[in-house]
PDB file of N, CA and C in Angstrom:
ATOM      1  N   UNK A   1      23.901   2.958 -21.207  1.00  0.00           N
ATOM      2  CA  UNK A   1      25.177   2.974 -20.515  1.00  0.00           C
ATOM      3  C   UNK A   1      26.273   3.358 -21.496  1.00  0.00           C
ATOM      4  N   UNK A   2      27.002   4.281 -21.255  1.00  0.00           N
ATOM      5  CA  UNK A   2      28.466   4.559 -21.559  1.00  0.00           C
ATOM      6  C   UNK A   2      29.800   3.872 -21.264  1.00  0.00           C
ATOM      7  N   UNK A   3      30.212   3.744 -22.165  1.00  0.00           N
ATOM      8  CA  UNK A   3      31.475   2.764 -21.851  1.00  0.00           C
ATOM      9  C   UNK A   3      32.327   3.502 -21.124  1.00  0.00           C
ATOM     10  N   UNK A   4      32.911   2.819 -19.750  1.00  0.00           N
ATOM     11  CA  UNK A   4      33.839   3.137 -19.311  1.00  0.00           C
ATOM     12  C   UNK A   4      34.701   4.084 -19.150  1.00  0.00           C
ATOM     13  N   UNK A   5      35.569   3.982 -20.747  1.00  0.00           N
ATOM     14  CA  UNK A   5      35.855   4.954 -21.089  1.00  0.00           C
ATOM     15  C   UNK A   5      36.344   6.194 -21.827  1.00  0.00           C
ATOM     16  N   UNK A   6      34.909   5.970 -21.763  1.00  0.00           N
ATOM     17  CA  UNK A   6      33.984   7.557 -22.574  1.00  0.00           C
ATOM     18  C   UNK A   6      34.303   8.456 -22.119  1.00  0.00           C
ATOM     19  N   UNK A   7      34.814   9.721 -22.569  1.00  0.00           N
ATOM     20  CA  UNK A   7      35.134  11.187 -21.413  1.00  0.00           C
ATOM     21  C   UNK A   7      34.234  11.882 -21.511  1.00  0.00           C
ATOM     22  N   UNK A   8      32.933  11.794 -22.432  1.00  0.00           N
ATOM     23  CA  UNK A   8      32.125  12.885 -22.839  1.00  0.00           C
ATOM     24  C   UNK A   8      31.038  12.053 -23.082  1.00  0.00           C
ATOM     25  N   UNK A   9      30.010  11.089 -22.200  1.00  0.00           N
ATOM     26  CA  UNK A   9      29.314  10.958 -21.978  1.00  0.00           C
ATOM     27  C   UNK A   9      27.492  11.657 -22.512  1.00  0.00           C
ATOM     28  N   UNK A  10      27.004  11.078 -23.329  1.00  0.00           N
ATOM     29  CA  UNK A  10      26.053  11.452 -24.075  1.00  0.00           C
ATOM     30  C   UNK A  10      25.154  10.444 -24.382  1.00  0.00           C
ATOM     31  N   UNK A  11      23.883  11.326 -24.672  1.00  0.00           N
ATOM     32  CA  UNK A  11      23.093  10.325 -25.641  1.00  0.00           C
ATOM     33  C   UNK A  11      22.088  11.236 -26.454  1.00  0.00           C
ATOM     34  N   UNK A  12      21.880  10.876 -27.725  1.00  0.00           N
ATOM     35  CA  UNK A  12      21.074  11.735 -28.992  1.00  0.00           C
ATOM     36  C   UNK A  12      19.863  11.030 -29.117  1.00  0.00           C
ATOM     37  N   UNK A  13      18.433  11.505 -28.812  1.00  0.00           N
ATOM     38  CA  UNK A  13      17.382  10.355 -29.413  1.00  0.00           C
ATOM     39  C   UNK A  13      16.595  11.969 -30.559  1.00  0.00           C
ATOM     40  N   UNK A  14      17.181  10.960 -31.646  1.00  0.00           N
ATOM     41  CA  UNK A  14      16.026  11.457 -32.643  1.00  0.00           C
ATOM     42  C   UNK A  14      14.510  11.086 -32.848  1.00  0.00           C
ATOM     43  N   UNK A  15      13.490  11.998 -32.539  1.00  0.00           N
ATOM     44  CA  UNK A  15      12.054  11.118 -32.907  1.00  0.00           C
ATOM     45  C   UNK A  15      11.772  11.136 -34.200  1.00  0.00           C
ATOM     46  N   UNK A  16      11.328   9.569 -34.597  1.00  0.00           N
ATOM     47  CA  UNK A  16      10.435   9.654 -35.826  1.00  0.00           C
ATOM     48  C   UNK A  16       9.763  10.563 -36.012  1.00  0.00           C
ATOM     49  N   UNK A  17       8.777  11.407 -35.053  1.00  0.00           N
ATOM     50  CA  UNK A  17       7.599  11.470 -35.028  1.00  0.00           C
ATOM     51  C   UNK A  17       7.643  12.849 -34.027  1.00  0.00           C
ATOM     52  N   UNK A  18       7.561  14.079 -33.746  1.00  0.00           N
ATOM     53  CA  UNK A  18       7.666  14.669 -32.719  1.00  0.00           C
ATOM     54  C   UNK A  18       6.729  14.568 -31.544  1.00  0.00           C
ATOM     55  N   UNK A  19       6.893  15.083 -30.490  1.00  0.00           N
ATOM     56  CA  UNK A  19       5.968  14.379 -29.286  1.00  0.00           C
ATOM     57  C   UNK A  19       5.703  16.030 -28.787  1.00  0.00           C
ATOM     58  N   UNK A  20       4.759  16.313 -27.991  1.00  0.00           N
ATOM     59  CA  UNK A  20       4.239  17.693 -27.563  1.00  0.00           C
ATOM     60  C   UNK A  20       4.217  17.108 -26.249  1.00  0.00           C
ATOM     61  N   UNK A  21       5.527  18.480 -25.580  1.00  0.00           N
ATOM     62  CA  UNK A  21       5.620  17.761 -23.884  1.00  0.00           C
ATOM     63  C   UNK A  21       5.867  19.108 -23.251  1.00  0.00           C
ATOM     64  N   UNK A  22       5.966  18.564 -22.239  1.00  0.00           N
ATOM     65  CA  UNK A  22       6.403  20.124 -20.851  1.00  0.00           C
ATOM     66  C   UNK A  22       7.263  19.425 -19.765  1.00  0.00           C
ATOM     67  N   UNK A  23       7.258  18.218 -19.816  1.00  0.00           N
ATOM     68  CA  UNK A  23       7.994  17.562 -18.992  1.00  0.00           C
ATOM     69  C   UNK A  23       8.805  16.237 -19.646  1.00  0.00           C
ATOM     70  N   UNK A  24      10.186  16.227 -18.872  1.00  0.00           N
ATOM     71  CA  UNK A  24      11.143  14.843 -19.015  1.00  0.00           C
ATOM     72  C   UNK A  24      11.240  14.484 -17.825  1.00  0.00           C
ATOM     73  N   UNK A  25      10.996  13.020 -17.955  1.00  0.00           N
ATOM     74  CA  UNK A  25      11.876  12.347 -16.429  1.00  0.00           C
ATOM     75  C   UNK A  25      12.881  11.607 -17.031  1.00  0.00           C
ATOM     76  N   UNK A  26      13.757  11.415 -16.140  1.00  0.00           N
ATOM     77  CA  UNK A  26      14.763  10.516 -16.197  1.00  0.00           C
ATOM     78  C   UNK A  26      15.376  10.067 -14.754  1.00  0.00           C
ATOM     79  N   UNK A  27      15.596   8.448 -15.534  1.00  0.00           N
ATOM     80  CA  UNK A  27      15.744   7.755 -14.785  1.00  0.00           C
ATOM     81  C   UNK A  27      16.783   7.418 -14.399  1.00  0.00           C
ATOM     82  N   UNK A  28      17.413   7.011 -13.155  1.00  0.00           N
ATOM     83  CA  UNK A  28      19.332   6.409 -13.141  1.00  0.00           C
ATOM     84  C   UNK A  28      18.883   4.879 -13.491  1.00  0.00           C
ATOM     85  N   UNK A  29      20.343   4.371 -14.273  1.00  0.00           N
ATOM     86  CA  UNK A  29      20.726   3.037 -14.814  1.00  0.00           C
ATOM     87  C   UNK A  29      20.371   2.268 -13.429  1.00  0.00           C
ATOM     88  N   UNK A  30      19.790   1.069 -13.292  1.00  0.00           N
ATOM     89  CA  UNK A  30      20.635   0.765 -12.069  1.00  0.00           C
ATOM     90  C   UNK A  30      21.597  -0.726 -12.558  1.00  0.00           C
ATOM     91  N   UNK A  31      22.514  -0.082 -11.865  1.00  0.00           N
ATOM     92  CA  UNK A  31      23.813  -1.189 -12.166  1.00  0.00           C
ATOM     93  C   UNK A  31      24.715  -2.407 -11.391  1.00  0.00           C
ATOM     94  N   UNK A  32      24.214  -1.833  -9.937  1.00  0.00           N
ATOM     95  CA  UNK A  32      24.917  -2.164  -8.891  1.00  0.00           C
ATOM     96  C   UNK A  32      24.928  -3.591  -8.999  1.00  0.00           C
ATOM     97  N   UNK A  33      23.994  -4.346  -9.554  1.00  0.00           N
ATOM     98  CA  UNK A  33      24.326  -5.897  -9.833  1.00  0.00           C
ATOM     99  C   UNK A  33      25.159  -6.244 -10.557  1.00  0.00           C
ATOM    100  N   UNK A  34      25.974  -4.851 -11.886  1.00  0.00           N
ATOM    101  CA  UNK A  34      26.863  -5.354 -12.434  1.00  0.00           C
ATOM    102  C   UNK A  34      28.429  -4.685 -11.722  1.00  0.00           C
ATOM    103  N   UNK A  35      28.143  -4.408 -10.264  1.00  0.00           N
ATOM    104  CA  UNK A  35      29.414  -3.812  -9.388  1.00  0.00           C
ATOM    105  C   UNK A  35      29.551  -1.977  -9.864  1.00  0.00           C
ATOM    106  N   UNK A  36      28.700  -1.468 -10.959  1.00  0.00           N
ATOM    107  CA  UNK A  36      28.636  -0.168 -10.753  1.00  0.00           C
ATOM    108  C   UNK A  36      27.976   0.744  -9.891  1.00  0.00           C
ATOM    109  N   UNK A  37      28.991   1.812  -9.427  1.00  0.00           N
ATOM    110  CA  UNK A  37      28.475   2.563  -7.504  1.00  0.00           C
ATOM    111  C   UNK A  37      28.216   4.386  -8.700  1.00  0.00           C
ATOM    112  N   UNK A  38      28.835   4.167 -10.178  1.00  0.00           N
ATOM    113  CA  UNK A  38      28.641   5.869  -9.920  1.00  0.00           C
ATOM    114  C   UNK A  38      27.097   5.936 -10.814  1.00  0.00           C
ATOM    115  N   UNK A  39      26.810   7.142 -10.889  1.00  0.00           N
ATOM    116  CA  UNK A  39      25.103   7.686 -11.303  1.00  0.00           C
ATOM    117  C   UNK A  39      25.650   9.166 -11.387  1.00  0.00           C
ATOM    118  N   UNK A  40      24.847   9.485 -13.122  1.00  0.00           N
ATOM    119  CA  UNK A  40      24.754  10.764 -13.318  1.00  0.00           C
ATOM    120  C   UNK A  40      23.515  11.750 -12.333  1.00  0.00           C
ATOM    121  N   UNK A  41      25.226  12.834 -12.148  1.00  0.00           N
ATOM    122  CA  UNK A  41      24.637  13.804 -11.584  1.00  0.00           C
ATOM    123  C   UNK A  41      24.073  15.349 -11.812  1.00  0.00           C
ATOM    124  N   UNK A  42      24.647  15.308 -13.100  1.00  0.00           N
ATOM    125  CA  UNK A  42      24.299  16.567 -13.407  1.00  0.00           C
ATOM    126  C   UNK A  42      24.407  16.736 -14.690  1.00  0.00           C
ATOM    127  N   UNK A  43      23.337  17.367 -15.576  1.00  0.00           N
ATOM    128  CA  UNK A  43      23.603  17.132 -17.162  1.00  0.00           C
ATOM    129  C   UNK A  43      23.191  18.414 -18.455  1.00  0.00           C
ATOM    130  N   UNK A  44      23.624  18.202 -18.902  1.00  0.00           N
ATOM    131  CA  UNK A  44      22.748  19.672 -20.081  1.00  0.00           C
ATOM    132  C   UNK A  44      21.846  18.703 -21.219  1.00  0.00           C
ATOM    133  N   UNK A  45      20.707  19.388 -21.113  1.00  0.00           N
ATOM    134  CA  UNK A  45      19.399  18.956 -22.011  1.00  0.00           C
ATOM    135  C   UNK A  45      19.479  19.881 -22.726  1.00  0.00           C
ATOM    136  N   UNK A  46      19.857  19.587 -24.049  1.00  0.00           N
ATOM    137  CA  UNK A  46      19.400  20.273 -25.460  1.00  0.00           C
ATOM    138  C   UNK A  46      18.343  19.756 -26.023  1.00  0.00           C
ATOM    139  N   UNK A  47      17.293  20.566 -26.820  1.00  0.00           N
ATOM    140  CA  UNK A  47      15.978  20.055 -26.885  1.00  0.00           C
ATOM    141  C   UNK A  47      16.200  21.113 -28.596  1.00  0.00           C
ATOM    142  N   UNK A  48      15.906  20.047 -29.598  1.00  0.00           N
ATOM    143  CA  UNK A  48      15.342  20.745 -31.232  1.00  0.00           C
ATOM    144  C   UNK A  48      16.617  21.181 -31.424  1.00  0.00           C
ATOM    145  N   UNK A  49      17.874  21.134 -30.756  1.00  0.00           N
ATOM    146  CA  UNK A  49      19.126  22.000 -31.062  1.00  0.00           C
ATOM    147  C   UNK A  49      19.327  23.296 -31.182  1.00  0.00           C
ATOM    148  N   UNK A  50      18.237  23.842 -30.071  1.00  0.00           N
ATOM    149  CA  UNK A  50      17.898  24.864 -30.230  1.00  0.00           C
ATOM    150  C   UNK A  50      18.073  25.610 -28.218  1.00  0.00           C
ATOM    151  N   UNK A  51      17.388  25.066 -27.338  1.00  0.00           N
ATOM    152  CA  UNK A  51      17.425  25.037 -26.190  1.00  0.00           C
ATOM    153  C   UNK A  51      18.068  24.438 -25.484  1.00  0.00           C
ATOM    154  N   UNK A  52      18.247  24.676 -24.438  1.00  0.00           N
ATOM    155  CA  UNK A  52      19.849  23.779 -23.919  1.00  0.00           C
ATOM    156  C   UNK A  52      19.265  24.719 -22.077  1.00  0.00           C
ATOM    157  N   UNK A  53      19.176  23.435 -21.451  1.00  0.00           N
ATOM    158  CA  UNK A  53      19.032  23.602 -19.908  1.00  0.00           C
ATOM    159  C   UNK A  53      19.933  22.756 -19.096  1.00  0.00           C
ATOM    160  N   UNK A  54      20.292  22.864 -17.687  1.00  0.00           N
ATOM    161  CA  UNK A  54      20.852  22.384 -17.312  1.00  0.00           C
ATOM    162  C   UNK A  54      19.993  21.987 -15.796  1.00  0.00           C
ATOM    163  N   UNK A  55      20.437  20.165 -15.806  1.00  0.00           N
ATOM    164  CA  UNK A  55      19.202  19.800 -14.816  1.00  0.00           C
ATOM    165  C   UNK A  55      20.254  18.749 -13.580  1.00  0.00           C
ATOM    166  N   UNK A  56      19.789  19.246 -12.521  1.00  0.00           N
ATOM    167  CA  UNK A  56      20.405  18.084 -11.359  1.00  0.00           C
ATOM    168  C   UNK A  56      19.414  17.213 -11.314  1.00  0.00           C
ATOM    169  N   UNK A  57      20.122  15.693 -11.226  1.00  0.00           N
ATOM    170  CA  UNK A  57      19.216  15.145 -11.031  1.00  0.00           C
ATOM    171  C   UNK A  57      19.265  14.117  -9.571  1.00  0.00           C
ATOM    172  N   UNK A  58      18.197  13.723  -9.071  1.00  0.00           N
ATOM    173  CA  UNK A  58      17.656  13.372  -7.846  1.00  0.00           C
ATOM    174  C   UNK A  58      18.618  12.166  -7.191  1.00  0.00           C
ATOM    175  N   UNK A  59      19.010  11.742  -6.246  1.00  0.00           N
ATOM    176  CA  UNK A  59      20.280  11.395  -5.535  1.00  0.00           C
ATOM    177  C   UNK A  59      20.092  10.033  -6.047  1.00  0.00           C
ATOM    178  N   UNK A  60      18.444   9.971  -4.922  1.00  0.00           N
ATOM    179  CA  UNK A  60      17.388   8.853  -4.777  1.00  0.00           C
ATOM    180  C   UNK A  60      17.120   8.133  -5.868  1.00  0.00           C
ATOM    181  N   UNK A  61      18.309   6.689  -6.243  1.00  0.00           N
ATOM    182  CA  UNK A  61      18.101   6.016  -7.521  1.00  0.00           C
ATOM    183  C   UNK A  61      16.871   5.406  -7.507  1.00  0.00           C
ATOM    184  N   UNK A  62      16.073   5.284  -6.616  1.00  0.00           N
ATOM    185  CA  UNK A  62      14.708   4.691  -6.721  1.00  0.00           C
ATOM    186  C   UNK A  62      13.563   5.507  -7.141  1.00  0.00           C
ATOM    187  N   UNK A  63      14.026   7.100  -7.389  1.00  0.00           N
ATOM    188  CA  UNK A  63      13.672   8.226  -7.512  1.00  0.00           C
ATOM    189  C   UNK A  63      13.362   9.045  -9.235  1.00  0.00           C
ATOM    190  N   UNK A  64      12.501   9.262  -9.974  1.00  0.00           N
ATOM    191  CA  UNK A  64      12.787   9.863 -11.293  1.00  0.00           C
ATOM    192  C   UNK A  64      12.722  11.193 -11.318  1.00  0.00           C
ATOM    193  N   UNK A  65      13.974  11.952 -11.591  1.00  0.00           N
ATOM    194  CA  UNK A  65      13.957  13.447 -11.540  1.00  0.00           C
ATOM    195  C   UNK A  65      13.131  13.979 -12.731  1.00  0.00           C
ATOM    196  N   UNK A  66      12.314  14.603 -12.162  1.00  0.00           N
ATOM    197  CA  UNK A  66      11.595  15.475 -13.063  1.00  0.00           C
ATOM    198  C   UNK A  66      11.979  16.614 -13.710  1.00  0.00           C
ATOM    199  N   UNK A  67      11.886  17.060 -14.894  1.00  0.00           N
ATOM    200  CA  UNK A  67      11.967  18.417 -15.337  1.00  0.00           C
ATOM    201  C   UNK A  67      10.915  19.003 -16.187  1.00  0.00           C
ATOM    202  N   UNK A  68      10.644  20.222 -15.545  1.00  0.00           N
ATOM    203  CA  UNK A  68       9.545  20.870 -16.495  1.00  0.00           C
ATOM    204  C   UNK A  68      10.046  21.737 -17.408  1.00  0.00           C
ATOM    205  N   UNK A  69       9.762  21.748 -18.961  1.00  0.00           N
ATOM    206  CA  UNK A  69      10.159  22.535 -19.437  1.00  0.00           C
ATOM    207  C   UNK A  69       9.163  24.041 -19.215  1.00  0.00           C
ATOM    208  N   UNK A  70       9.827  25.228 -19.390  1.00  0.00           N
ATOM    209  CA  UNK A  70       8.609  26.551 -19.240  1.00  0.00           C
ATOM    210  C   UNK A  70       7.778  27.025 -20.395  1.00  0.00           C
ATOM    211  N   UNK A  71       7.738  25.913 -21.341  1.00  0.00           N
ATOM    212  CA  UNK A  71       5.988  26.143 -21.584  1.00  0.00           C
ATOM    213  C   UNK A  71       5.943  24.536 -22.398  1.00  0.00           C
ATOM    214  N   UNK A  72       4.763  24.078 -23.552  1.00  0.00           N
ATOM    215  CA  UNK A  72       4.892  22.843 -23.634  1.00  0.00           C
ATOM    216  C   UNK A  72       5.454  23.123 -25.180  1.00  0.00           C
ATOM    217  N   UNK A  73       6.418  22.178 -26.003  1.00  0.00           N
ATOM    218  CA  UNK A  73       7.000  22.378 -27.298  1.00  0.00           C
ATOM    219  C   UNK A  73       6.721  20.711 -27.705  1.00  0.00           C
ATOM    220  N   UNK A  74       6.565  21.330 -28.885  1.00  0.00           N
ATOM    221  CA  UNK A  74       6.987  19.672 -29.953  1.00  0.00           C
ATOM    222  C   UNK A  74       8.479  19.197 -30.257  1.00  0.00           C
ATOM    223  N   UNK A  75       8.955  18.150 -29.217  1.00  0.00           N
ATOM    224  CA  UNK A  75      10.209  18.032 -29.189  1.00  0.00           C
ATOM    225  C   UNK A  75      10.453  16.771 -30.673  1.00  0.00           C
ATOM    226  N   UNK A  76      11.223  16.905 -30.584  1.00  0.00           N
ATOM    227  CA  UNK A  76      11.844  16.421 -32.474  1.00  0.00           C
ATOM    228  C   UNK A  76      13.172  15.858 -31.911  1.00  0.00           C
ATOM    229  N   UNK A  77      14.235  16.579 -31.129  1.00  0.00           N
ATOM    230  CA  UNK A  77      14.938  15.771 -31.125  1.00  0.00           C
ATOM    231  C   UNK A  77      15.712  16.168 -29.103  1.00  0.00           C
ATOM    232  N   UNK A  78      16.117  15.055 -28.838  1.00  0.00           N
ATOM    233  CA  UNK A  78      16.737  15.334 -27.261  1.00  0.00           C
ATOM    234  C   UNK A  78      18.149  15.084 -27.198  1.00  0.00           C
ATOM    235  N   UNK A  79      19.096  15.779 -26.727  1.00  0.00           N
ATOM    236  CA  UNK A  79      20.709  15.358 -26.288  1.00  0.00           C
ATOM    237  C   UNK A  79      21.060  15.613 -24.913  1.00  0.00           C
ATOM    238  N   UNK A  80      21.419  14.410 -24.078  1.00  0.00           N
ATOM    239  CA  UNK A  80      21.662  14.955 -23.206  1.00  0.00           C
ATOM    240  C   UNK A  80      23.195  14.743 -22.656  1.00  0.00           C
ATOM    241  N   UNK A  81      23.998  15.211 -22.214  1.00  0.00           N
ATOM    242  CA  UNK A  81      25.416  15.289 -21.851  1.00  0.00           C
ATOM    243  C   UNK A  81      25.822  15.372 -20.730  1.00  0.00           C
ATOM    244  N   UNK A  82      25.973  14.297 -19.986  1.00  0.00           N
ATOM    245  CA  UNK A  82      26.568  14.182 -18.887  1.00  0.00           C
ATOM    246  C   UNK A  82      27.875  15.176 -18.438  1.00  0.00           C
ATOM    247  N   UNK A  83      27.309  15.902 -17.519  1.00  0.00           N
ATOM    248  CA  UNK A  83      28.019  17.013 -16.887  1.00  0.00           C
ATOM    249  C   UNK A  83      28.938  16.931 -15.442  1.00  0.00           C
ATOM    250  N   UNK A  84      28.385  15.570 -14.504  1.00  0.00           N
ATOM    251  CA  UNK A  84      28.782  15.541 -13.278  1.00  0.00           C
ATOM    252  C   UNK A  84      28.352  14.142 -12.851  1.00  0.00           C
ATOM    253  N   UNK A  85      29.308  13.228 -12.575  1.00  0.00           N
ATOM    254  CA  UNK A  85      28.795  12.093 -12.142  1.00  0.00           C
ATOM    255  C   UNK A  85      29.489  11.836 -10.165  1.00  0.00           C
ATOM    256  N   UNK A  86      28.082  11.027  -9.605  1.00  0.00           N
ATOM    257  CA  UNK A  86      28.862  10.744  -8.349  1.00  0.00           C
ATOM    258  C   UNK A  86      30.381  10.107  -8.398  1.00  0.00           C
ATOM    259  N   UNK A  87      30.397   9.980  -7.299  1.00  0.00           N
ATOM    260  CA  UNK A  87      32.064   9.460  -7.134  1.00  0.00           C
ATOM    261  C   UNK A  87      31.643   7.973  -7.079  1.00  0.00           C
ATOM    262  N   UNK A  88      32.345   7.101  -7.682  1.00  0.00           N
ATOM    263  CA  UNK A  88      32.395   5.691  -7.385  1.00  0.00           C
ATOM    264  C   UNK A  88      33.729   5.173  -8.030  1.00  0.00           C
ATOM    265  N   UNK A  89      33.375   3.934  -8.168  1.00  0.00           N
ATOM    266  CA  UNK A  89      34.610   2.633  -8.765  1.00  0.00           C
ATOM    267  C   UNK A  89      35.729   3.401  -9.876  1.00  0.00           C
ATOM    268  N   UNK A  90      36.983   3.423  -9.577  1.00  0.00           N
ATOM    269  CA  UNK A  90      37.896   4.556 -10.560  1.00  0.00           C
ATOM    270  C   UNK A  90      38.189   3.273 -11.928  1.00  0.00           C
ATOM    271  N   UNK A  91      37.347   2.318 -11.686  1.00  0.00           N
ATOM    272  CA  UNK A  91      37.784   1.199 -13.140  1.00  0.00           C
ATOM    273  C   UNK A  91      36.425   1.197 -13.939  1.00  0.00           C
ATOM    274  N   UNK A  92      35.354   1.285 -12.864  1.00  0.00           N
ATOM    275  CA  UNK A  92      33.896   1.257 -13.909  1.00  0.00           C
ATOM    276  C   UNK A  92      33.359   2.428 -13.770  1.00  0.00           C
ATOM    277  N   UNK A  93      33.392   3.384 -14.981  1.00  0.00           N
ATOM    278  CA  UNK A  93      33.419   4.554 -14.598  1.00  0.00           C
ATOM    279  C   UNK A  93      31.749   4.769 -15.873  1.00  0.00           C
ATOM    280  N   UNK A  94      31.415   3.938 -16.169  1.00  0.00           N
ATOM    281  CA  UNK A  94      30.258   3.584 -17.164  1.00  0.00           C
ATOM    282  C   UNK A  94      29.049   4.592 -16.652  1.00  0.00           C
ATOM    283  N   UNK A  95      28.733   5.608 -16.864  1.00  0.00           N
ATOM    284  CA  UNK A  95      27.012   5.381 -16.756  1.00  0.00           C
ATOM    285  C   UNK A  95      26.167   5.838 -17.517  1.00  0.00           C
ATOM    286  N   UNK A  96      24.725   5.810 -17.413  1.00  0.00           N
ATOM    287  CA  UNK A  96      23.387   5.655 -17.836  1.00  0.00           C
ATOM    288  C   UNK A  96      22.014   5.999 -17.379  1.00  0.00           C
ATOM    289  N   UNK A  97      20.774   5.847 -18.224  1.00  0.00           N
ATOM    290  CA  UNK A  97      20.119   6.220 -17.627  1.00  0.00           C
ATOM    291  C   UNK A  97      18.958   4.885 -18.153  1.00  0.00           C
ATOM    292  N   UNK A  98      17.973   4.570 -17.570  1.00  0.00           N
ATOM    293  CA  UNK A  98      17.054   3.470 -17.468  1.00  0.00           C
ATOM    294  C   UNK A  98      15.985   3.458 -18.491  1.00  0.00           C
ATOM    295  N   UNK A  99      15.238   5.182 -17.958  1.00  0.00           N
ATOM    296  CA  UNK A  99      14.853   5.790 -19.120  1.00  0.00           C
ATOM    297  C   UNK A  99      14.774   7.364 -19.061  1.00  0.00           C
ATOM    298  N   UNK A 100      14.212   7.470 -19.950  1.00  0.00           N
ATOM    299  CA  UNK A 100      14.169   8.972 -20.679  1.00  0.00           C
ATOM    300  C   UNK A 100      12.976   9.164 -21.509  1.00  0.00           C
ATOM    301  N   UNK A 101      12.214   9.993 -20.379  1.00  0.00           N
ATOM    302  CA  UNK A 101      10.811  10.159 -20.487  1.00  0.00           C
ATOM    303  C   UNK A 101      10.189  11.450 -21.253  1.00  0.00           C
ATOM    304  N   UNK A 102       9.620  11.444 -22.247  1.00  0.00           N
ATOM    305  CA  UNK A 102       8.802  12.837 -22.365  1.00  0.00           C
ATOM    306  C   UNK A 102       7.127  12.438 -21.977  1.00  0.00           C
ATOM    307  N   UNK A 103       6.165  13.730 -21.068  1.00  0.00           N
ATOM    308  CA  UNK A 103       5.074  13.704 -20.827  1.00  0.00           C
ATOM    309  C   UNK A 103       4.829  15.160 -21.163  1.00  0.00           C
ATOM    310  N   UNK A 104       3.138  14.859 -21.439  1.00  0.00           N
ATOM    311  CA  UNK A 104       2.343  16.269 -21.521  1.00  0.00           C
ATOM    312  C   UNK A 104       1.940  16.607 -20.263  1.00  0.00           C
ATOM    313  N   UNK A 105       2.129  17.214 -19.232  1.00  0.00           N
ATOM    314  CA  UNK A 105       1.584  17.202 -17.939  1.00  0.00           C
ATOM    315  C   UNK A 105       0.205  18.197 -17.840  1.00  0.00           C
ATOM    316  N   UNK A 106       0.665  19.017 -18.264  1.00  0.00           N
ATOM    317  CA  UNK A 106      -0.772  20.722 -18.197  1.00  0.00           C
ATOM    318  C   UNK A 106      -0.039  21.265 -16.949  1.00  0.00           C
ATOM    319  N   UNK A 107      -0.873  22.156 -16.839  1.00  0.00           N
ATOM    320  CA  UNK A 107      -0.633  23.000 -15.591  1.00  0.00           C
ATOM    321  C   UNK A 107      -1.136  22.264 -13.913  1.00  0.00           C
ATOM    322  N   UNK A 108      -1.490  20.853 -14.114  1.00  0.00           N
ATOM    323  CA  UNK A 108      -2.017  20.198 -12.908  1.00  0.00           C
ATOM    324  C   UNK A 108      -1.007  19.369 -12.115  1.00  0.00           C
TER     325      UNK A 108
END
C-alpha cells in the first residue's frame, strides 16, 4: 500500500536471485475493512530496466490479472507504476497490491 499521499505511486522488487518467467499476476490490496473503495487500474511494468509494458488490470478484486510476457526471460528486477486508479474515497486515496506474482507457465 501507498500512502495516501503519494502522487506517483510505485513499487521496485529487486530479486536476490533471478526467476525465469512468461507470466505475472497481480493481485488488488483488499482494503475495504480498512474503509478503502479505490484499486489500481492501470499500470506500466518495467521488467530488467529494460522493457516496459503497459497492463489493465481485472475490475474483479476477487480476480488476479494475468499478464503474459511474449516470450519467457530471467527477470532480475520488476517496477511497477501506478498509472490509473478507480474512483473512490477523495481522503484515502492509498493503494496496493496483495501480491505480485512471477510464474513459468509454457505454452499450455
Amino acid at each position: 500500500m501507498c500512502a495516501d499521499s503519494d502522487p506517483q505511486p510505485s513499487i521496485v522488487l529487486d530479486l536476490e536471485r533471478p526467476v525465469r518467467a512468461d507470466t505475472l499476476l497481480l493481485s488488488h490490496a483488499t482494503t475495504t475493512d480498512m474503509g478503502r473503495d479505490r484499486r489500481v487500474k492501470r499500470v506500466r511494468l518495467e521488467v530488467n530496466r529494460k522493457q516496459t509494458f503497459e497492463i489493465e488490470l481485472d475490475g474483479d478484486v476477487a480476480r488476479k490479472t494475468t499478464f503474459r510476457f511474449p516470450k519467457p526471460m530471467q527477470v532480475h528486477r520488476l517496477m511497477l507504476l501506478v498509472l490509473e486508479t478507480t474512483a473512490g474515497s477523495a481522503e484515502k486515496r492509498g493503494v496496493g497490491f496483495a501480491e505480485v506474482e512471477l510464474q513459468l507457465l509454457g505454452d499450455g
